[in-house]
Protein backbone atom coordinates (compact mmCIF):
# COMPACT_ATOMS: atom_id res chain seq x y z
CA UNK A 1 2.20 16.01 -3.75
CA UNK A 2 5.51 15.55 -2.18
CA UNK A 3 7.31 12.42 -1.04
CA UNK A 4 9.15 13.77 1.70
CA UNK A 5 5.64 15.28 3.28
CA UNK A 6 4.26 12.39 2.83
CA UNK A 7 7.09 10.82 5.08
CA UNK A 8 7.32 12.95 7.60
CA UNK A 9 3.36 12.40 7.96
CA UNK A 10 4.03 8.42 8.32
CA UNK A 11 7.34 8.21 10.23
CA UNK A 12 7.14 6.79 13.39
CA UNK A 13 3.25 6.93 13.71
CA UNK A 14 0.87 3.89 14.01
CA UNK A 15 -2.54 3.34 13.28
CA UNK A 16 -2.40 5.11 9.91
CA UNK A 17 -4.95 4.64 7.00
CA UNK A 18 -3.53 5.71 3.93
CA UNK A 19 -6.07 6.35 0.72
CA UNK A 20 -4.84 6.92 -2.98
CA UNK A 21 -7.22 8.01 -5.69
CA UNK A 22 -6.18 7.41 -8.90
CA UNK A 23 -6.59 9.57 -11.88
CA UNK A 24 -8.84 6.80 -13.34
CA UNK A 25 -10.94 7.14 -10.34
CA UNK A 26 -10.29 4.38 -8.69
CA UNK A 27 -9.94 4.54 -4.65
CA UNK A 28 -7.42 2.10 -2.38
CA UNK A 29 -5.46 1.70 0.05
CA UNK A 30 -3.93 0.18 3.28
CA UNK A 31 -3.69 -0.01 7.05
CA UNK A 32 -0.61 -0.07 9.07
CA UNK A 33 -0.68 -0.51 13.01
CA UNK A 34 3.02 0.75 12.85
CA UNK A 35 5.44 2.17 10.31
CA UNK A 36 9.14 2.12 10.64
CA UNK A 37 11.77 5.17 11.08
CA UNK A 38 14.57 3.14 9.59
CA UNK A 39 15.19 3.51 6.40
CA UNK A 40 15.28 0.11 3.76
CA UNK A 41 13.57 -2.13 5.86
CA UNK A 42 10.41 -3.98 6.77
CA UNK A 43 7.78 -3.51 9.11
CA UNK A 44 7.58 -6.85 10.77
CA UNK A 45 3.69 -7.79 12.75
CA UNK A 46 3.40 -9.98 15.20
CA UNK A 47 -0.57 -9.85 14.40
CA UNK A 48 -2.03 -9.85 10.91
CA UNK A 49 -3.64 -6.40 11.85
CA UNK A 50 -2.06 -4.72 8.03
CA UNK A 51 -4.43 -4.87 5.06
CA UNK A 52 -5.11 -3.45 1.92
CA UNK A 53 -8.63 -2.41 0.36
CA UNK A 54 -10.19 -1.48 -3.02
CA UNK A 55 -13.14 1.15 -2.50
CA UNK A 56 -13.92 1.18 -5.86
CA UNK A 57 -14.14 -3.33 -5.68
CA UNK A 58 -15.67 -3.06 -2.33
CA UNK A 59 -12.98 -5.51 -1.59
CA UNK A 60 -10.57 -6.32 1.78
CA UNK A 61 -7.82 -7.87 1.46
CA UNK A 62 -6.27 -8.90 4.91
CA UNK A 63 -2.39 -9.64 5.41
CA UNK A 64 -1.05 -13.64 5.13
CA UNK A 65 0.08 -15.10 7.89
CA UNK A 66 3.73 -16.18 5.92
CA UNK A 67 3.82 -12.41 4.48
CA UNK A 68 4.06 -10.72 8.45
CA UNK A 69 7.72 -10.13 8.18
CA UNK A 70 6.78 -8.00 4.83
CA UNK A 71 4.00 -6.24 5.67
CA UNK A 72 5.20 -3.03 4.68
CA UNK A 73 8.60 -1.85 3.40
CA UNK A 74 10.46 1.71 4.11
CA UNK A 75 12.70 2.42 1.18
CA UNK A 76 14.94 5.71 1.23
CA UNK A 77 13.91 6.80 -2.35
CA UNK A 78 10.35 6.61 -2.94
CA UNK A 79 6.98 5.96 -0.55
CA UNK A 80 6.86 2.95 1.76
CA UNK A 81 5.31 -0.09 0.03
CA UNK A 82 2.65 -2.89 1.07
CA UNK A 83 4.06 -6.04 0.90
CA UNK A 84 7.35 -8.15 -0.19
CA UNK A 85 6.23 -8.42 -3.98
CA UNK A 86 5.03 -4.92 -3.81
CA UNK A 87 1.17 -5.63 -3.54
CA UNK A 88 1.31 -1.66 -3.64
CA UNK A 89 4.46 0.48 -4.45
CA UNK A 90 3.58 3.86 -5.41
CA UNK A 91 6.96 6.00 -6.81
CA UNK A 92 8.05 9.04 -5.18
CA UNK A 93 6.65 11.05 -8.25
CA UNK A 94 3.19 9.83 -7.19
CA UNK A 95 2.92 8.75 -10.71
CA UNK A 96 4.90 5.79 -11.36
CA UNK A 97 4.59 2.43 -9.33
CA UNK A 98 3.35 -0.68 -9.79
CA UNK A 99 0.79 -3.89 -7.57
CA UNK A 100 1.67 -7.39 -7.79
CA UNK A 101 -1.80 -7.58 -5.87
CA UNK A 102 -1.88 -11.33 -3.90
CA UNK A 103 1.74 -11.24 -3.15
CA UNK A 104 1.45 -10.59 0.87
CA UNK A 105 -2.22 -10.11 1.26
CA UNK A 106 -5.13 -12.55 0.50
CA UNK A 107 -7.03 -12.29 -2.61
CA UNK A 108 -8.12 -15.49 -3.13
CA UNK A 109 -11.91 -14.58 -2.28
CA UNK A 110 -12.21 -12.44 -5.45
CA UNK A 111 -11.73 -12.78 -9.16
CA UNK A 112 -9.47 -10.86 -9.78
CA UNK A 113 -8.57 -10.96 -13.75
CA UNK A 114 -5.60 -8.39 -13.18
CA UNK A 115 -3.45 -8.24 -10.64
CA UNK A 116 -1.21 -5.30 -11.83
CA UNK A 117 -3.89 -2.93 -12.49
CA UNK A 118 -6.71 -3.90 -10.54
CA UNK A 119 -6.44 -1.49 -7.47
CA UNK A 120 -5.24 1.65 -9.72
CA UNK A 121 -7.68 1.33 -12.70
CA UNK A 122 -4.67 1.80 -14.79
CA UNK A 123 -0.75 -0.32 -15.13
CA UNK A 124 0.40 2.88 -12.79
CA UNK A 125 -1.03 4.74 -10.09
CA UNK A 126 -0.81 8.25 -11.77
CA UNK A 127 -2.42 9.45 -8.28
CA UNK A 128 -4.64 11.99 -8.45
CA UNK A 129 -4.52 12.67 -4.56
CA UNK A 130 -3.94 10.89 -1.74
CA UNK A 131 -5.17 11.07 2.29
CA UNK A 132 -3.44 9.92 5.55
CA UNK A 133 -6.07 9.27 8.84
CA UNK A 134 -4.81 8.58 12.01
């Protein structure tokens, strides 16, 4: 896996579903109606159309309305992120990252008893593989 393929899949496209698996198993992942070119900044929605998803929960969990200017964040030195508080941040190893799950997007339906490690099965998401659909 490579983080500069994985940009040059994402930059400047919309509509993408991204899709991690984890090397615990688990499977997530998030919608973006547009990702930014720029480097270091946010991708700010004028709808709440961004959201984030747990396969392995069977869980949705849709963008705030406060969180829109954070939706999703284009650093220069590892993968774009879901999310001010980093609901996902996945390093450009594919191994290292971290979720502050709840941060931008709505989790308030589900008990979740951990937030850091409830969408990767694991504190990191040591990513097995990962799939971007247009």
């Amino acid at each position: 896996m490579s983080h500069t393929k994985c940009l040059s899949k994402i930059n400047g496209k919309s509509n993408l579903l991204i899709i991690f698996k984890s090397k615990s198993g688990n499977i997530f992942g998030g919608y973006s109606c547009q990702w930014l070119q720029k480097q270091n900044g946010y991708v700010q929605f004028d709808t709440l159309s961004s959201f984030l998803f747990s396969q392995t929960h069977n869980q949705f969990y849709s963008l705030k309305e406060a969180n829109k200017a954070h939706a999703i964040y284009r650093p220069s030195s590892y993968n774009p992120s879901f999310g001010n508080g980093y609901d996902i941040y996945i390093g450009s190893d594919f191994t290292n990252g971290s979720s502050s799950l709840g941060t931008a997007y709505q989790i308030d339906k589900y008990d979740i008893q951990d937030h850091t490690t409830h969408l990767f099965g694991q504190s990191t998401p040591n990513l097995e593989e990962y799939e971007i659909l247009k």
